[in-house]
N, C-alpha and C. Protein backbone atom coordinates (compact mmCIF):
# COMPACT_ATOMS: atom_id res chain seq x y z
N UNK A 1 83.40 112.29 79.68
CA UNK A 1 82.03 112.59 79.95
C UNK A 1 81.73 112.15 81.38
N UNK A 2 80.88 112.91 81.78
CA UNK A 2 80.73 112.65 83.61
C UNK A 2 79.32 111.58 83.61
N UNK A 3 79.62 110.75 84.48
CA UNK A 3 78.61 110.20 84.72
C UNK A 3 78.35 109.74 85.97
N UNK A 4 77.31 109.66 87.06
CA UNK A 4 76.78 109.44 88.37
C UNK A 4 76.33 107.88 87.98
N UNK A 5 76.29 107.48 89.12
CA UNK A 5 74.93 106.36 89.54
C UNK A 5 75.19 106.02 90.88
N UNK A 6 74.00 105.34 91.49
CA UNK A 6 73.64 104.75 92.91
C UNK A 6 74.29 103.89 92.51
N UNK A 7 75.03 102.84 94.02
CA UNK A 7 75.86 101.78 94.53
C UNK A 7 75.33 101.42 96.04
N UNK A 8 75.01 100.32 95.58
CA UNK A 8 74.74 99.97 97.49
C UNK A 8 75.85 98.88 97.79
N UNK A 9 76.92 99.19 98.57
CA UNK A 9 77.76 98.58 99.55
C UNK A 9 77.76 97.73 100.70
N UNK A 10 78.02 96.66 100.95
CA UNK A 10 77.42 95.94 102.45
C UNK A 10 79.19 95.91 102.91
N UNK A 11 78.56 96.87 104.47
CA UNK A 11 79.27 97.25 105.33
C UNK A 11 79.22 96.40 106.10
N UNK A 12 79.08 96.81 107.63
CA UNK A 12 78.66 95.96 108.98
C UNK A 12 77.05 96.74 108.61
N UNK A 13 77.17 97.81 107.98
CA UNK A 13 75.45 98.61 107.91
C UNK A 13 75.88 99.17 106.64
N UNK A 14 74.63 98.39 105.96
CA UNK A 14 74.17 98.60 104.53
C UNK A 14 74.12 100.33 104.47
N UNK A 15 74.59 101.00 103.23
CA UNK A 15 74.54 102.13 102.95
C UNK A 15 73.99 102.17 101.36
N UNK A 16 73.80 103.51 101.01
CA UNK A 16 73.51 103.75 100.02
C UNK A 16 74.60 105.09 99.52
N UNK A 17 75.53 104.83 98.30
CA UNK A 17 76.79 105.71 97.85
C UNK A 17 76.34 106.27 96.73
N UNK A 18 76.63 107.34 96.26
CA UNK A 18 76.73 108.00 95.21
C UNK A 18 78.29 107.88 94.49
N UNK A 19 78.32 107.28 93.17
CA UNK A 19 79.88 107.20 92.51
C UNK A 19 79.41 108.14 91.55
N UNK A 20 80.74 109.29 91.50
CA UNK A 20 81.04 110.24 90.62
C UNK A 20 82.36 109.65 89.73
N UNK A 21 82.15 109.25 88.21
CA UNK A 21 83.32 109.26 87.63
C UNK A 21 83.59 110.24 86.65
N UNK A 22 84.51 110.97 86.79
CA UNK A 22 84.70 112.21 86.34
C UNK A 22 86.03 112.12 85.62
N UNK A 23 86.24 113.08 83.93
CA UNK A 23 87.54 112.73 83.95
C UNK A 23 88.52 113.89 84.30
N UNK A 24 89.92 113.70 84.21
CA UNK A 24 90.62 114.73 84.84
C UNK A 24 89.98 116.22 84.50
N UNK A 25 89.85 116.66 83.89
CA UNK A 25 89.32 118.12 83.44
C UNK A 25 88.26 118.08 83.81
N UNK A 26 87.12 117.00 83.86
CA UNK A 26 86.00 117.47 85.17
C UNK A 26 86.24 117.35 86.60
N UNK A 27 87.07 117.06 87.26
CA UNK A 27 87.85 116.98 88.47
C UNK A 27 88.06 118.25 88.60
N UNK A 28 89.42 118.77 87.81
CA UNK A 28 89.81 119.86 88.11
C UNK A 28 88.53 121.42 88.27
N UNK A 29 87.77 121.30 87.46
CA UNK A 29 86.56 122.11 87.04
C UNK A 29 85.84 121.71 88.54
N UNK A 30 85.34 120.49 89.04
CA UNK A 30 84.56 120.64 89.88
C UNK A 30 85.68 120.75 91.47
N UNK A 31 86.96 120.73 91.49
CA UNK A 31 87.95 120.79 92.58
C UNK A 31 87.56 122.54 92.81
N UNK A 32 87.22 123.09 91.51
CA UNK A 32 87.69 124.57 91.76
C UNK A 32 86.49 125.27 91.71
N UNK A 33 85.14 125.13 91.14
CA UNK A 33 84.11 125.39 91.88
C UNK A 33 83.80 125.17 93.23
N UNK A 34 84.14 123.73 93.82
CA UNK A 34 83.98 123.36 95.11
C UNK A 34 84.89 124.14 96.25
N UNK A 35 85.86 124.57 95.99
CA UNK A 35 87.17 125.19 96.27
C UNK A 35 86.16 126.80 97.03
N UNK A 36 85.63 127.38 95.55
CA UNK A 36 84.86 128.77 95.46
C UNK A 36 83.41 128.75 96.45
N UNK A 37 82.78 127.73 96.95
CA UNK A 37 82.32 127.39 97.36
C UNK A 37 81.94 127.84 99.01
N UNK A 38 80.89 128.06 99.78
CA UNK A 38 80.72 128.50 101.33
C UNK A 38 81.62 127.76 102.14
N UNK A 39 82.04 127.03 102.32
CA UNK A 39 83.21 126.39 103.35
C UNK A 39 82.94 125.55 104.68
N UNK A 40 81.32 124.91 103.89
CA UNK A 40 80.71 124.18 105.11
C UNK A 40 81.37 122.86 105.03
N UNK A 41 81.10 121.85 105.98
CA UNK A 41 81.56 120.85 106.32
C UNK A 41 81.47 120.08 105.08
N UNK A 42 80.88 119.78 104.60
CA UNK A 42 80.65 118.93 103.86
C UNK A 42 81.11 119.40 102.33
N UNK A 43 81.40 120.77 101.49
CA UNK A 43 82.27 121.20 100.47
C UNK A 43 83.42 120.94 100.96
N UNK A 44 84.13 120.90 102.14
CA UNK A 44 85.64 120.79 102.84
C UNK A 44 86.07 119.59 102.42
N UNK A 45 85.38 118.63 102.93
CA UNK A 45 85.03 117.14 102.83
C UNK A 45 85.21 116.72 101.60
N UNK A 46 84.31 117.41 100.21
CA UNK A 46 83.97 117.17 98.90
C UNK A 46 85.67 117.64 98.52
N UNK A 47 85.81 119.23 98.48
CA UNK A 47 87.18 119.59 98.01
C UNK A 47 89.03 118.43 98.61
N UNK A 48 88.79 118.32 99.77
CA UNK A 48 89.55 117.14 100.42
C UNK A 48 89.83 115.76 99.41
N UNK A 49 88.83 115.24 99.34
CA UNK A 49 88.49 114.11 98.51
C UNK A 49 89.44 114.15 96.61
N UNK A 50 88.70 115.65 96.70
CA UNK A 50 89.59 116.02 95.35
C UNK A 50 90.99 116.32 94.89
N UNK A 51 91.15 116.65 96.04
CA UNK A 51 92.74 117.09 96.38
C UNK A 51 93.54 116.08 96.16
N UNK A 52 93.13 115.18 96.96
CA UNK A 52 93.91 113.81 96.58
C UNK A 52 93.50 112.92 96.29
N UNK A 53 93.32 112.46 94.79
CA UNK A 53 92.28 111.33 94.19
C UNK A 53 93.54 110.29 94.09
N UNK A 54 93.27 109.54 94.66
CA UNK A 54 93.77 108.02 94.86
C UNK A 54 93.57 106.84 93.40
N UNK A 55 95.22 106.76 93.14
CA UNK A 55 95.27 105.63 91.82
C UNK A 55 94.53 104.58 92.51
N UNK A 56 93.83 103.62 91.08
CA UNK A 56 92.63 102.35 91.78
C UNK A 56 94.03 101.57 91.76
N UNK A 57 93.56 100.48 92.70
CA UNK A 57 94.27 99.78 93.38
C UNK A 57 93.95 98.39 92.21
N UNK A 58 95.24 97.86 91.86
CA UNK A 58 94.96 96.50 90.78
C UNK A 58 94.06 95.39 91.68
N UNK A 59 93.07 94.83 91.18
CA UNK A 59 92.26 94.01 90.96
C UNK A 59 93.59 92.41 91.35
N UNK A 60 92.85 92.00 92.91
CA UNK A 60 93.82 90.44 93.33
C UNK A 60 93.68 89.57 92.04
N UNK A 61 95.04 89.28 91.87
CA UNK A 61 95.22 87.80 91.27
C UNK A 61 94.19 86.98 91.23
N UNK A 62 93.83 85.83 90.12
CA UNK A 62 93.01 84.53 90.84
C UNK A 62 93.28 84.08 91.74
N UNK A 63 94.79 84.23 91.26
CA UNK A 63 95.57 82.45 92.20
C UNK A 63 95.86 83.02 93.54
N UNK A 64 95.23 84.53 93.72
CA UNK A 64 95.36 84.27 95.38
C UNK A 64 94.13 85.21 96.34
N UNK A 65 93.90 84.95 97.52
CA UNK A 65 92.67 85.27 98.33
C UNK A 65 93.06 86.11 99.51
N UNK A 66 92.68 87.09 99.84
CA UNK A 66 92.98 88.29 100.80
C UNK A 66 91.77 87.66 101.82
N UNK A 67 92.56 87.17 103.04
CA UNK A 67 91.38 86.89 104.66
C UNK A 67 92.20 87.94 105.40
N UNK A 68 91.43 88.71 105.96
CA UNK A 68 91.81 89.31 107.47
C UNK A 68 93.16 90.50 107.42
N UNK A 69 93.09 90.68 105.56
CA UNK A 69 94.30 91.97 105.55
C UNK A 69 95.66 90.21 105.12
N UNK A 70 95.16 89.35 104.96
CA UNK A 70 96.37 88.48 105.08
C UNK A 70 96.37 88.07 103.03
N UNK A 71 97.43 87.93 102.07
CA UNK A 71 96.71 87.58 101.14
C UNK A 71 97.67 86.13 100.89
N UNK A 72 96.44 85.05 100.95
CA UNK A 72 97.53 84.08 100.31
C UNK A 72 97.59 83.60 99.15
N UNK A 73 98.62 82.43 98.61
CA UNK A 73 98.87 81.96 97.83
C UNK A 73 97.77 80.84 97.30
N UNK A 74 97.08 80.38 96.27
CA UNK A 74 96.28 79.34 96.23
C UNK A 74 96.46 78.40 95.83
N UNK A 75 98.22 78.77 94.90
CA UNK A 75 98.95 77.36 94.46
C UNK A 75 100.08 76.89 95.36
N UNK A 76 100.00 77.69 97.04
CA UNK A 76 100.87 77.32 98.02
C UNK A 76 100.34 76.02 98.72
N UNK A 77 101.30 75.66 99.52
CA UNK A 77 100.80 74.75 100.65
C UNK A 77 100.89 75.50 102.00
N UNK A 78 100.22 75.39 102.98
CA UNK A 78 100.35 76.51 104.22
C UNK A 78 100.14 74.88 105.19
N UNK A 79 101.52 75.79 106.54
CA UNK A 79 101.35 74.46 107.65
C UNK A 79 100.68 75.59 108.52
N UNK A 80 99.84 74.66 109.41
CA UNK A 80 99.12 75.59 110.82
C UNK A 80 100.21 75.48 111.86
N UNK A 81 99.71 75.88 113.14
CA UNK A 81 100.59 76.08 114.40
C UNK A 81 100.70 74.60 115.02
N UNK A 82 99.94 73.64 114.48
CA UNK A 82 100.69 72.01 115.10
C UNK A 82 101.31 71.84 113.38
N UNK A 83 101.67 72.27 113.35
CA UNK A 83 102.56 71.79 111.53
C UNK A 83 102.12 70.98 110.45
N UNK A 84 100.55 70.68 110.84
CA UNK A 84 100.14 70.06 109.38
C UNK A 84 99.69 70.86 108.46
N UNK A 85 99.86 70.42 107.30
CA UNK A 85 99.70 70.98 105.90
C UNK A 85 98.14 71.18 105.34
N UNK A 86 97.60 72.17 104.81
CA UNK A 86 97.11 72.58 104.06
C UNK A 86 97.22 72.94 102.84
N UNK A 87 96.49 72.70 101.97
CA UNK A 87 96.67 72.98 100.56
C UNK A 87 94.75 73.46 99.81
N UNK A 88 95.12 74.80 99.21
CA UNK A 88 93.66 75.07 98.43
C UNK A 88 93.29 73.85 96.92
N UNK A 89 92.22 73.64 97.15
CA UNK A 89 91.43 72.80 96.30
C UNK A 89 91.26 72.88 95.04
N UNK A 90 91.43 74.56 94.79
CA UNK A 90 90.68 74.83 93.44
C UNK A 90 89.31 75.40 93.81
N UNK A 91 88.89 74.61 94.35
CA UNK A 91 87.46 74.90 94.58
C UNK A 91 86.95 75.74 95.59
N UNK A 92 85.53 76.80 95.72
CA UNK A 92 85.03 77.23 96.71
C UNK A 92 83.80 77.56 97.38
N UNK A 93 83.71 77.88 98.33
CA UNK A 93 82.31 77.58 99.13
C UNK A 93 81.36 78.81 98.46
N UNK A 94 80.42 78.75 98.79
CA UNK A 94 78.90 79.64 97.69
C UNK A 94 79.66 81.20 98.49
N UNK A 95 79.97 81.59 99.22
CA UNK A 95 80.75 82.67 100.10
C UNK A 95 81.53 83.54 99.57
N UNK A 96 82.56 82.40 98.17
CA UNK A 96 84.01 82.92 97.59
C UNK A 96 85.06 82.71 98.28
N UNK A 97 84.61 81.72 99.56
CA UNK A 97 86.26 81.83 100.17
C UNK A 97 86.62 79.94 99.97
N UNK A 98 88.07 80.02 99.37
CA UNK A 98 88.48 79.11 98.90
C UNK A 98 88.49 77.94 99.67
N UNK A 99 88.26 76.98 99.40
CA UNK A 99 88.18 75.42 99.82
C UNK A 99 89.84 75.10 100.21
N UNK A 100 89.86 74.36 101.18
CA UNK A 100 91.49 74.09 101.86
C UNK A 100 91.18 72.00 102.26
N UNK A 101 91.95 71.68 102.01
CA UNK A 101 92.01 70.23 102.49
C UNK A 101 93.40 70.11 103.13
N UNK A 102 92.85 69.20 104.66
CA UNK A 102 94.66 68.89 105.11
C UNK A 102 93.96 67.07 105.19
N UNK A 103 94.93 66.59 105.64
CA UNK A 103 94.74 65.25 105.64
C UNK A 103 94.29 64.68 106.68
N UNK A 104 94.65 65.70 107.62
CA UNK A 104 94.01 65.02 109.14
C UNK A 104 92.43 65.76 109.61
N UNK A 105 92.03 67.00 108.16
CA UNK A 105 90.67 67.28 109.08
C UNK A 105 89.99 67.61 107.52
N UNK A 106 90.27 66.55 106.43
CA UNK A 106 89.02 67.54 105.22
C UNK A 106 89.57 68.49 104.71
N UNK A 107 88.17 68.84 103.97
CA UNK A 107 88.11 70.10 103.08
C UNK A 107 87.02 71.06 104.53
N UNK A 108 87.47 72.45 104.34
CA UNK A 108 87.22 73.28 105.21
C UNK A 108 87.43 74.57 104.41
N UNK A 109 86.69 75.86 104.91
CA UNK A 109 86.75 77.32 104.38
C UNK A 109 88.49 77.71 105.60
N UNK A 110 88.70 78.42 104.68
CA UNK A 110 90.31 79.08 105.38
C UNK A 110 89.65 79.71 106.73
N UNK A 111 88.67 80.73 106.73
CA UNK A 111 88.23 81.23 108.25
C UNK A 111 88.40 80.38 109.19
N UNK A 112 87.73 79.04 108.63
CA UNK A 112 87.39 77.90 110.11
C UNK A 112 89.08 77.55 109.96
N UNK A 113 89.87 77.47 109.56
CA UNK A 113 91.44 76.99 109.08
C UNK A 113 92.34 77.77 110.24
N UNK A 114 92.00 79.17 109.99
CA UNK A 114 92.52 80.19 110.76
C UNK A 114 91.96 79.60 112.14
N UNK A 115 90.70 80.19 112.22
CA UNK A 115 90.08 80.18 113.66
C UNK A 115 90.63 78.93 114.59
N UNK A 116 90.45 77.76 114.05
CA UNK A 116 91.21 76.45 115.01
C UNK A 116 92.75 76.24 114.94
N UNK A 117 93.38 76.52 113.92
CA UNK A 117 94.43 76.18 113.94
C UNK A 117 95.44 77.42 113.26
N UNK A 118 95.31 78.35 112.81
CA UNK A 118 95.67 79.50 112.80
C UNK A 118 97.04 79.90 113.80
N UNK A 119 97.70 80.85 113.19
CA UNK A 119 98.27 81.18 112.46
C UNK A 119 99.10 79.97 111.05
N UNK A 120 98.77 80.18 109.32
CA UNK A 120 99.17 79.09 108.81
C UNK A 120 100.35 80.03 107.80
N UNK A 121 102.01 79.51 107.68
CA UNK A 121 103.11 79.92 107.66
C UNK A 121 103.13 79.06 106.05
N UNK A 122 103.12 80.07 105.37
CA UNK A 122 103.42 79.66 103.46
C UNK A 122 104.53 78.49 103.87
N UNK A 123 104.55 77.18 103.26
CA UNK A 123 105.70 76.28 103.04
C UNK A 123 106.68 76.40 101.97
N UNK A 124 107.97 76.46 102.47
CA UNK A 124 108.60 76.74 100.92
C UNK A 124 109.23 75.73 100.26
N UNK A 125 109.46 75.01 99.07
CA UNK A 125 110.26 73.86 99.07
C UNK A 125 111.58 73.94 99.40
């Protein structure tokens, strides 16, 4: 059964999306009306989209946190570029980004981790 609804997304600029979930046989049905369709920019666009519907992508682990395209480990230890150790807390800031403690600077968000002392290299035993 097809069903619509509004989604608002925060970009760098707030938008407002329309999600179509459709199942395969309404896909195909609306690929091939859209197909039959005047051939303006925006049916091209719609038929495009249909052409190649993209498997959803699995849902991250708990135990680990995606910064900057990077995903790490949360039961790892990570050294920075002067070689001290970091390790996640468990815990995290109101944000969602995980709590890190090293011994020589606190508990800190991984951004500020990266930003000063960045690049941090998984430790292996």
């Amino acid at each position: 059964m097809a069903t619509a609804q509004y989604e608002t997304r925060t970009r760098t600029v707030e938008e407002t999306v329309v999600v179509l979930t459709l199942t395969e046989d309404e896909a195909d049905e609306l690929r091939t009306i859209v197909g039959l369709a005047d051939g303006t920019r925006t049916t091209v666009r719609i038929y495009q989209a249909l052409e190649k519907i993209e498997a959803p992508k699995p849902a991250p682990a708990d135990d680990t946190f995606e910064y900057d395209g990077v995903t790490y480990d949360l039961d790892a230890t990570y050294a920075d570029k002067q070689g001290d150790t970091w390790t996640f807390t468990g815990n995290r800031h109101s944000n969602g980004s995980p709590a890190l403690v090293c011994e020589y600077s606190g508990y800190t968000e991984i951004g500020d981790v990266l930003d000063s002392y960045g690049p941090l290299t998984k430790v292996t035993p």
